[in-house]
C-alpha atoms as a PDB file:
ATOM      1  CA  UNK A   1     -42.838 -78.055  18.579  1.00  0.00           C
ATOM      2  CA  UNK A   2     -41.251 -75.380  21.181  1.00  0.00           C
ATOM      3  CA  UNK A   3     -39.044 -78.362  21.834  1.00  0.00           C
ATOM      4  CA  UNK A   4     -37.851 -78.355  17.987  1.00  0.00           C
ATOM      5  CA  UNK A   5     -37.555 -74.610  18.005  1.00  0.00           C
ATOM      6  CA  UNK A   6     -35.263 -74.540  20.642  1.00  0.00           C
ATOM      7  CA  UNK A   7     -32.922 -76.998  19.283  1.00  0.00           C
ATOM      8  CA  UNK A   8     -33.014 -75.656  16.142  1.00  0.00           C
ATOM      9  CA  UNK A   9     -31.963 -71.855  17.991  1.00  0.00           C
ATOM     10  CA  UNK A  10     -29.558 -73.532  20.005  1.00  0.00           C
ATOM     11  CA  UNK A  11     -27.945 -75.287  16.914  1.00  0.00           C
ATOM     12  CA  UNK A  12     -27.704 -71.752  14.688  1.00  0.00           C
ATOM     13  CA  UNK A  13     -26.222 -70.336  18.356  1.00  0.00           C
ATOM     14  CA  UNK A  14     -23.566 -72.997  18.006  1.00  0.00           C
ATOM     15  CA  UNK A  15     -23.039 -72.422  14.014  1.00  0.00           C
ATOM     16  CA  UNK A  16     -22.740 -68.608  14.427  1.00  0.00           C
ATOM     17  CA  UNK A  17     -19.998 -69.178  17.064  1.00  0.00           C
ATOM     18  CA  UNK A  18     -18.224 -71.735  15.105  1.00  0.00           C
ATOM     19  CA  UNK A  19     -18.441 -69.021  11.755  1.00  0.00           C
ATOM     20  CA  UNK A  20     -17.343 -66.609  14.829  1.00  0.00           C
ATOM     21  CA  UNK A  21     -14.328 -68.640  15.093  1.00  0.00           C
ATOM     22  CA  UNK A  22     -13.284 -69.396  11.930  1.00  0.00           C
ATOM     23  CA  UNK A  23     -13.821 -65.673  11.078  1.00  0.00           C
ATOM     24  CA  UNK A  24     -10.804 -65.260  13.631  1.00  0.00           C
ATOM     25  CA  UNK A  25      -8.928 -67.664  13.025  1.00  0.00           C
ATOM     26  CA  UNK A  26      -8.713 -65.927   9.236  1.00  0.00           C
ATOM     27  CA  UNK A  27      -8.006 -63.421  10.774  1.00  0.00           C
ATOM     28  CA  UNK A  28      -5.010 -64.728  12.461  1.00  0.00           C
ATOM     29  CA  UNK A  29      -4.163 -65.959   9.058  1.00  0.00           C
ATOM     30  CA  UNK A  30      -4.164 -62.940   7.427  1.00  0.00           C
ATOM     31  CA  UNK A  31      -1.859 -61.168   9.930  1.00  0.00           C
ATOM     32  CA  UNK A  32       0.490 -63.802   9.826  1.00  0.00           C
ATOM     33  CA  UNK A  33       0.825 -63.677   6.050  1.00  0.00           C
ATOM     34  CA  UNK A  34       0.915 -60.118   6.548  1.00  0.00           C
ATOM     35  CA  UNK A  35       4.274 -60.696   8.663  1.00  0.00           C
ATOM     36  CA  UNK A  36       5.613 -63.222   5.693  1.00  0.00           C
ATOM     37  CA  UNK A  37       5.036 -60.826   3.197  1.00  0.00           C
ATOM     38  CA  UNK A  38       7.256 -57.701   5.157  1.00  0.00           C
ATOM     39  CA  UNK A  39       9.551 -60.654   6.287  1.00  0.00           C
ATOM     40  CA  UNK A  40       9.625 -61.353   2.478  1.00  0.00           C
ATOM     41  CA  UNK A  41      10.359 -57.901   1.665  1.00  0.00           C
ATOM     42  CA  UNK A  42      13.076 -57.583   4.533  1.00  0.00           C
ATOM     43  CA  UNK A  43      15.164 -60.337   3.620  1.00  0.00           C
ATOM     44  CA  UNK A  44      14.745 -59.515  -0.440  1.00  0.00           C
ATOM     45  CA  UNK A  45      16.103 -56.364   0.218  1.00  0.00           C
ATOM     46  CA  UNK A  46      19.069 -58.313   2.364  1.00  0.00           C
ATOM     47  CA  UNK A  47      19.908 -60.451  -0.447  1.00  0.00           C
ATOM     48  CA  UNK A  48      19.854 -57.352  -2.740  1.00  0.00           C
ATOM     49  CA  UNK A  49      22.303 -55.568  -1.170  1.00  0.00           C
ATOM     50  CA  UNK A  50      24.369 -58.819  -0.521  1.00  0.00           C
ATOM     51  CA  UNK A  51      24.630 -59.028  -4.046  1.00  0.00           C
ATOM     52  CA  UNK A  52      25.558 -55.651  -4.543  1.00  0.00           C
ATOM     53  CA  UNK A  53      28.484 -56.071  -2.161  1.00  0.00           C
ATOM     54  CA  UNK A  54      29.413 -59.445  -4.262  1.00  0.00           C
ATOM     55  CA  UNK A  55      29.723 -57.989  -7.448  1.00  0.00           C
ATOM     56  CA  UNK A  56      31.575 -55.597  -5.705  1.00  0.00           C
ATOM     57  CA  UNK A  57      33.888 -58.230  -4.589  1.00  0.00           C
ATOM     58  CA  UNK A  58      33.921 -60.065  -7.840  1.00  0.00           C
ATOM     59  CA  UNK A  59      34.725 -56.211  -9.745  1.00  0.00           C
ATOM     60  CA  UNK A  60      37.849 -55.971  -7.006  1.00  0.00           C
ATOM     61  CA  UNK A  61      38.986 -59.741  -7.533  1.00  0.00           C
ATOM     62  CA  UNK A  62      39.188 -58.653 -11.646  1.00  0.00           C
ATOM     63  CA  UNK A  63      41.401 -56.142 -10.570  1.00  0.00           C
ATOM     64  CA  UNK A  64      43.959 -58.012  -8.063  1.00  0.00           C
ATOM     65  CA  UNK A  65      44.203 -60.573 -10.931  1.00  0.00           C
ATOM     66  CA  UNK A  66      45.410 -58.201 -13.731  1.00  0.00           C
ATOM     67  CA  UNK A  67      47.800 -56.938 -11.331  1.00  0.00           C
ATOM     68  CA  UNK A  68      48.912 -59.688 -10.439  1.00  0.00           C
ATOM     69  CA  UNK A  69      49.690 -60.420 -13.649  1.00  0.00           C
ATOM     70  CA  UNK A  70      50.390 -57.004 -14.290  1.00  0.00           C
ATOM     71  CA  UNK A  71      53.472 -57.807 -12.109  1.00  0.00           C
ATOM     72  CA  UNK A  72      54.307 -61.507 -12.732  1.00  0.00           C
ATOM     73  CA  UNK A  73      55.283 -60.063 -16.341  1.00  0.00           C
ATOM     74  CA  UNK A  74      56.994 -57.279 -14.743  1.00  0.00           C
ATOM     75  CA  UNK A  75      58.675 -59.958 -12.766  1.00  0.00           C
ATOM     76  CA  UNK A  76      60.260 -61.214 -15.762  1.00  0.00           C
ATOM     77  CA  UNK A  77      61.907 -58.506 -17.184  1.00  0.00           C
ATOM     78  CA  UNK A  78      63.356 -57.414 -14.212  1.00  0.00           C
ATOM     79  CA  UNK A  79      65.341 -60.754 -13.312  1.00  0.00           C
ATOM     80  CA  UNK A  80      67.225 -61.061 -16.952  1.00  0.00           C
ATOM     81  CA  UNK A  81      67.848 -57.199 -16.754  1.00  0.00           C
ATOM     82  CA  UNK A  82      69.157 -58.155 -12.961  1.00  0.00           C
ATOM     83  CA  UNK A  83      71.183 -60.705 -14.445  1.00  0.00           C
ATOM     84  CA  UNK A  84      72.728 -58.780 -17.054  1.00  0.00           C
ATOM     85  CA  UNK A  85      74.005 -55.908 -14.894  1.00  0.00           C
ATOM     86  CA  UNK A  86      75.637 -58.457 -12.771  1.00  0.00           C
ATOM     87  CA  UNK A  87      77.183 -59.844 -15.125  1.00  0.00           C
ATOM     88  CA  UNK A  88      78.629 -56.776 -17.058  1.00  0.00           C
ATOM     89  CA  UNK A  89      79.794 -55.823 -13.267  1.00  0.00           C
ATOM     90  CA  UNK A  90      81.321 -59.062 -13.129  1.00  0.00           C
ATOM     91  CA  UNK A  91      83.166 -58.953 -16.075  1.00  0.00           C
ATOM     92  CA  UNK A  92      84.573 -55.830 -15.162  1.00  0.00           C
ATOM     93  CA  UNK A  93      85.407 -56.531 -11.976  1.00  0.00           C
ATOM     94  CA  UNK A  94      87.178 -59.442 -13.453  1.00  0.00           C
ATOM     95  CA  UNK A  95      88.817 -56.984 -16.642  1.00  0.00           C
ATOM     96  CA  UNK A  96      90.070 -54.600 -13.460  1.00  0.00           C
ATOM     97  CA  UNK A  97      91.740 -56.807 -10.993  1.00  0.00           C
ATOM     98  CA  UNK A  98      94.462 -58.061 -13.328  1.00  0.00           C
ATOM     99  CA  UNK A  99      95.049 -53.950 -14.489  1.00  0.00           C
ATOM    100  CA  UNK A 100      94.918 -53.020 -10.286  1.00  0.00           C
ATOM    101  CA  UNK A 101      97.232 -56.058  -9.811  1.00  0.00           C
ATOM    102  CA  UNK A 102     100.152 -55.336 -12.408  1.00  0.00           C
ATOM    103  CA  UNK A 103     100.246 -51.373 -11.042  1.00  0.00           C
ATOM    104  CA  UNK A 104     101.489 -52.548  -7.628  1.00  0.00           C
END
């Protein structure tokens, strides 16, 4: 009977330091998650402000395109207005030489 008793004390001995050591490996556990969770947190608030700075991006792009086209259409008026100066110039360069020509 003492011989029953003791294996039965040994056995809760060896139960108690296996709950022991599950109880700390949970532990473990729990600070690791802990890490995730400000990890987590860390990198959310990354990607928030990475966003941020996108649509910041994407707001400036908006711009350069309208003025960009802003001045492609500017573009156009100012070559046939080029072309018409030179050519009044032209003409009159053309309407003077044979005047500057018969004065000689």
């Amino acid at each position: 009977m003492q011989e029953v008793l003791k294996e039965i004390k040994q056995e809760i001995k060896e139960v108690k330091q296996e709950i022991k050591d599950v109880n700390n490996k949970l532990d473990n556990l729990q600070k690791e998650v802990a890490d995730i969770k400000v990890g987590q947190a860390t990198l959310t608030d990354k990607v928030t402000g990475i966003d941020k700075r996108l649509n910041k991006v994407e707001t400036e792009q908006d711009i350069m395109v309208k003025a960009i086209s802003y001045l492609q259409g500017f573009r156009s008026l100012i070559v046939p207005i080029v072309v018409a100066v030179a050519t009044a110039l032209l003409t009159l360069l053309f309407r003077l030489v044979p005047n500057f020509g018969s004065k000689c």
